[in-house]
Protein backbone atom coordinates (compact mmCIF):
# COMPACT_ATOMS: atom_id res chain seq x y z
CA UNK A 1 0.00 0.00 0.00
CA UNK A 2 2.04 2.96 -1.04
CA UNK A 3 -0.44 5.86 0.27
CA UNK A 4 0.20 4.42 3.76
CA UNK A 5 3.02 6.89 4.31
CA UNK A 6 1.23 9.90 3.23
CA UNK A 7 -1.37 8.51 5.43
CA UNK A 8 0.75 8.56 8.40
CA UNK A 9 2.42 11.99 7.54
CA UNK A 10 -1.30 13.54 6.98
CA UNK A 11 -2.68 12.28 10.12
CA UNK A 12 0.62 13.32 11.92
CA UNK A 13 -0.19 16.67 10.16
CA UNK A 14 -4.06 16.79 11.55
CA UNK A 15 -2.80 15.81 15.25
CA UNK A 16 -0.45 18.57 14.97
CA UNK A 17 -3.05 20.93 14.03
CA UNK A 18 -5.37 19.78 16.29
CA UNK A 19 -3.05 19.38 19.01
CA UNK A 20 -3.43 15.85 19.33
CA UNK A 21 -1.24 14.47 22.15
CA UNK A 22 -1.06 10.68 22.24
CA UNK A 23 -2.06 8.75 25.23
CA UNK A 24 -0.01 9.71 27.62
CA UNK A 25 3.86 8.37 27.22
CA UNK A 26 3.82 5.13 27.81
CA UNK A 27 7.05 3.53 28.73
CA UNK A 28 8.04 0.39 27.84
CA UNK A 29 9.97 -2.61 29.37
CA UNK A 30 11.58 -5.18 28.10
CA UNK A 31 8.81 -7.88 27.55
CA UNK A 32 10.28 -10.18 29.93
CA UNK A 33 10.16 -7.59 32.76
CA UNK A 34 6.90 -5.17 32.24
CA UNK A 35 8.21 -3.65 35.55
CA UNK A 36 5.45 -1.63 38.34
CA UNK A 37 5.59 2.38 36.70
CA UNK A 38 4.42 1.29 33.79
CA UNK A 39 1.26 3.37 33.51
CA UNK A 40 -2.20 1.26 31.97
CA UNK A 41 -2.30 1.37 27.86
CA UNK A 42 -5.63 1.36 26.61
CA UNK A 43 -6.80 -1.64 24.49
CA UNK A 44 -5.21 -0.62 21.01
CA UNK A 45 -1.76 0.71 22.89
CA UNK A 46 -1.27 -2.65 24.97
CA UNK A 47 -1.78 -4.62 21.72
CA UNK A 48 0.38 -2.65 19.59
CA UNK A 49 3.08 -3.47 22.70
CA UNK A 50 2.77 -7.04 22.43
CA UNK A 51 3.01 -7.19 19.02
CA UNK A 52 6.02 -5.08 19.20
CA UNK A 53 7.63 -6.95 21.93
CA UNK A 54 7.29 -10.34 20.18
CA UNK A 55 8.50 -9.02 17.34
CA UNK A 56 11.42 -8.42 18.73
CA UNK A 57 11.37 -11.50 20.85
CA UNK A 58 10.66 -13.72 17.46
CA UNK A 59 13.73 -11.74 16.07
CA UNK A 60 16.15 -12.82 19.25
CA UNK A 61 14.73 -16.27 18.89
CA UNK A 62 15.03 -16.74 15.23
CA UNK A 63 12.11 -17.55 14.76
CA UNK A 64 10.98 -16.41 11.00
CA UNK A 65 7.37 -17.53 10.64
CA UNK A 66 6.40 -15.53 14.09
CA UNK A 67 8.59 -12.27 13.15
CA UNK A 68 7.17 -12.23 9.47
CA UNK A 69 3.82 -13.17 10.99
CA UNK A 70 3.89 -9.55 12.49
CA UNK A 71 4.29 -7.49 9.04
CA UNK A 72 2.03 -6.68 6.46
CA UNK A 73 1.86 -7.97 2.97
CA UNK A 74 3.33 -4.64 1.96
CA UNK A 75 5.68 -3.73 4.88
CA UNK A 76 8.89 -1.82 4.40
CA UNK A 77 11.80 -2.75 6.63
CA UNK A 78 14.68 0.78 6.78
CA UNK A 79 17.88 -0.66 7.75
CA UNK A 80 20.84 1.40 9.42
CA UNK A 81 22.79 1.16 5.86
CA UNK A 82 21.48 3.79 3.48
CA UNK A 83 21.17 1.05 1.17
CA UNK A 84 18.93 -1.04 3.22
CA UNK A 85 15.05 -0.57 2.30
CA UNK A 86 13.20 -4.17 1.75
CA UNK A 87 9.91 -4.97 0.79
CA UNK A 88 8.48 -7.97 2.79
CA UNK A 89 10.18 -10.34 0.69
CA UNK A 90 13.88 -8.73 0.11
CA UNK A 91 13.93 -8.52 3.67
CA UNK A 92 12.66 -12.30 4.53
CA UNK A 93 15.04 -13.42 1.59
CA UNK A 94 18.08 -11.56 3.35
CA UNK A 95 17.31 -12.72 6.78
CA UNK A 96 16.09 -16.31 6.42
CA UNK A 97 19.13 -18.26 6.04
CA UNK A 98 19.98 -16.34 9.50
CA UNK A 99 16.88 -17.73 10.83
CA UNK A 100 17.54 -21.03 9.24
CA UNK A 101 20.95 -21.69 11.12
CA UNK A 102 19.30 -20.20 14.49
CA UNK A 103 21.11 -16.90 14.49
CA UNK A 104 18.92 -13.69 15.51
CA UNK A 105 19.44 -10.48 17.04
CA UNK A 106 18.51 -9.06 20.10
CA UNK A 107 16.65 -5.10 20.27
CA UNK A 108 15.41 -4.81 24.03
CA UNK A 109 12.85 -2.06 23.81
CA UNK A 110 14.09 0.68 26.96
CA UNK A 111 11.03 2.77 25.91
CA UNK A 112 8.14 3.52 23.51
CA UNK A 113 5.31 5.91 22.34
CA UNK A 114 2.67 5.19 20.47
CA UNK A 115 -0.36 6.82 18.90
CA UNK A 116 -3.31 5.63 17.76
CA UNK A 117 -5.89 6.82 15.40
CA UNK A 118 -8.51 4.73 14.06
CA UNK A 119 -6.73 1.59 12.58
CA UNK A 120 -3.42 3.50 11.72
CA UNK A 121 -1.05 3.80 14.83
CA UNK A 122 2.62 5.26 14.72
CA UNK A 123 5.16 4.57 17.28
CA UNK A 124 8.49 5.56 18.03
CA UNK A 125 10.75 3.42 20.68
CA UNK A 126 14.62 3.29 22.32
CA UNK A 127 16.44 0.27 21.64
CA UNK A 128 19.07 -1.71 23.43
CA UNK A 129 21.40 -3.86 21.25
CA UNK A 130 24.76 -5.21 22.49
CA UNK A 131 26.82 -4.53 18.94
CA UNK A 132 24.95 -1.23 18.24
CA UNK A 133 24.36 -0.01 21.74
CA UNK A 134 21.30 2.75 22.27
CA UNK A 135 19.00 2.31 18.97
CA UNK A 136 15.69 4.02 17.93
CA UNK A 137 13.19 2.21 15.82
CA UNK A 138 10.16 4.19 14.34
CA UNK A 139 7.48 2.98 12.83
CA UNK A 140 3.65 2.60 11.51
CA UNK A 141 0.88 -0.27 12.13
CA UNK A 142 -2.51 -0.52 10.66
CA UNK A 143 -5.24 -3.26 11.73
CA UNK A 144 -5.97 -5.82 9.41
CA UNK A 145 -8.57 -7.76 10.06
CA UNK A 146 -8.77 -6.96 14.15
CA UNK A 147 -4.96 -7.47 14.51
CA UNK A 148 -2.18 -4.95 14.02
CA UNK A 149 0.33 -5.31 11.77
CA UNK A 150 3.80 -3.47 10.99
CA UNK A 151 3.62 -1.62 8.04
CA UNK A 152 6.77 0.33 8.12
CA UNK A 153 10.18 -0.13 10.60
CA UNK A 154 13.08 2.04 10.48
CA UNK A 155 16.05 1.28 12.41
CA UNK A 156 18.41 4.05 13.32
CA UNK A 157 21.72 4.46 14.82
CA UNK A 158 21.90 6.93 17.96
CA UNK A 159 24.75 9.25 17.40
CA UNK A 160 25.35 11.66 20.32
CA UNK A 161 25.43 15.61 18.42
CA UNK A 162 28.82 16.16 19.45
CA UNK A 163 29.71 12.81 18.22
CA UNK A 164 28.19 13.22 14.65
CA UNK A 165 31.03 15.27 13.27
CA UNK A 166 33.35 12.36 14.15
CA UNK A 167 30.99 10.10 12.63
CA UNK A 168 30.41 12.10 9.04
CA UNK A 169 34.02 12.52 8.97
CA UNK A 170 34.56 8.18 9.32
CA UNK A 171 31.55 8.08 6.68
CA UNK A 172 33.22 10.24 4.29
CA UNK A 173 36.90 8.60 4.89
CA UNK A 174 38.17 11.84 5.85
C-alpha cells in the first residue's frame, strides 16, 4: 500500500493541528520484565506493545514464521545502511538463512510511544542492542482484520550531536 506513508504523515499533520497528544507516554519494558511504573495502555496501545515486543522477541529467537507473521503484505523494513530498504520479501530473503541456522538479534525495547488513530497507529521506541548499543526504531501499524500489523520499521543508529562530526568525517573517509 504505497499511500500508507502519506497517510501517516497527513494524520501526523491533523494531530499537529489539532493538538493531538497521544495517550499519555507510555514507557516500555523489556517484555520479559513489564516492571510496576508502567502506567495502563488502553486496548489498542497494549496490543500494539505485544506485538512489538514479540517481534522483537521472534527476532532474538530466530524464529521467521512468528517475526514475518507480524508485518504486512506490503511492509517496508529501513535498515541502518542507506542502502537497506526491503519490501516484505527482500527482507525475509536476506534474513532467512539467518533464521535457518538459528542466528537472531537481540533489540530490548528501553522505551516507547505510540499513537493511535482509528486503525493506523505510529510509534516511536529506544532500543538496546549489544553490537549497536542505544538504537531508535520508528514505525507505523494498521489493523488488518482486528490485529495490528507493521507496516513500516526504520532502524536508526543513535549518534550523540557532538559525536556526529566524528561520525560524518569516518563516513566520508576523511
Amino acid at each position: 500500500m504505497k499511500s500508507l506513508p502519506i497517510l501517516v504523515a497527513l494524520l501526523l499533520s491533523l494531530a499537529a493541528c489539532q493538538n493531538l497528544a497521544p495517550r499519555g507516554a507510555p514507557q516500555a519494558e523489556p517484555a520479559a520484565a513489564p516492571g510496576p511504573e508502567r502506567p495502563p495502555l488502553a486496548e489498542d496501545e497494549a496490543a500494539i506493545f505485544a506485538v512489538l515486543d514479540d517481534w522483537h522477541a521472534a527476532a532474538g529467537a530466530a524464529d521467521g514464521a512468528r517475526y514475518f507473521g507480524h508485518m504486512t503484505a506490503d511492509s517496508v523494513f529501513l535498515g541502518t545502511d542507506a542502502t537497506e530498504r526491503w519490501s516484505l520479501e527482500s527482507f525475509r530473503a536476506f534474513c532467512e538463512p539467518y533464521f535457518s541456522k538459528g542466528i537472531g538479534w537481540t533489540y530490548v525495547p528501553k522505551n516507547r510511544h505510540v499513537t493511535v488513530v482509528g486503525d493506523v497507529a505510529w510509534f516511536d521506541e529506544r532500543l538496546w542492542n549489544d553490537k549497536y548499543g542505544d538504537c531508535r526504531g520508528t514505525g507505523a501499524l494498521k489493523r488488518e482484520d482486528g490485529t495490528w500489523k507493521i507496516a513500516h520499521y526504520s532502524l536508526t543508529l543513535l549518534v550523540p550531536n557532538e559525536r556526529a562530526p566524528d561520525v560524518i568525517r569516518a563516513i566520508r573517509g576523511k
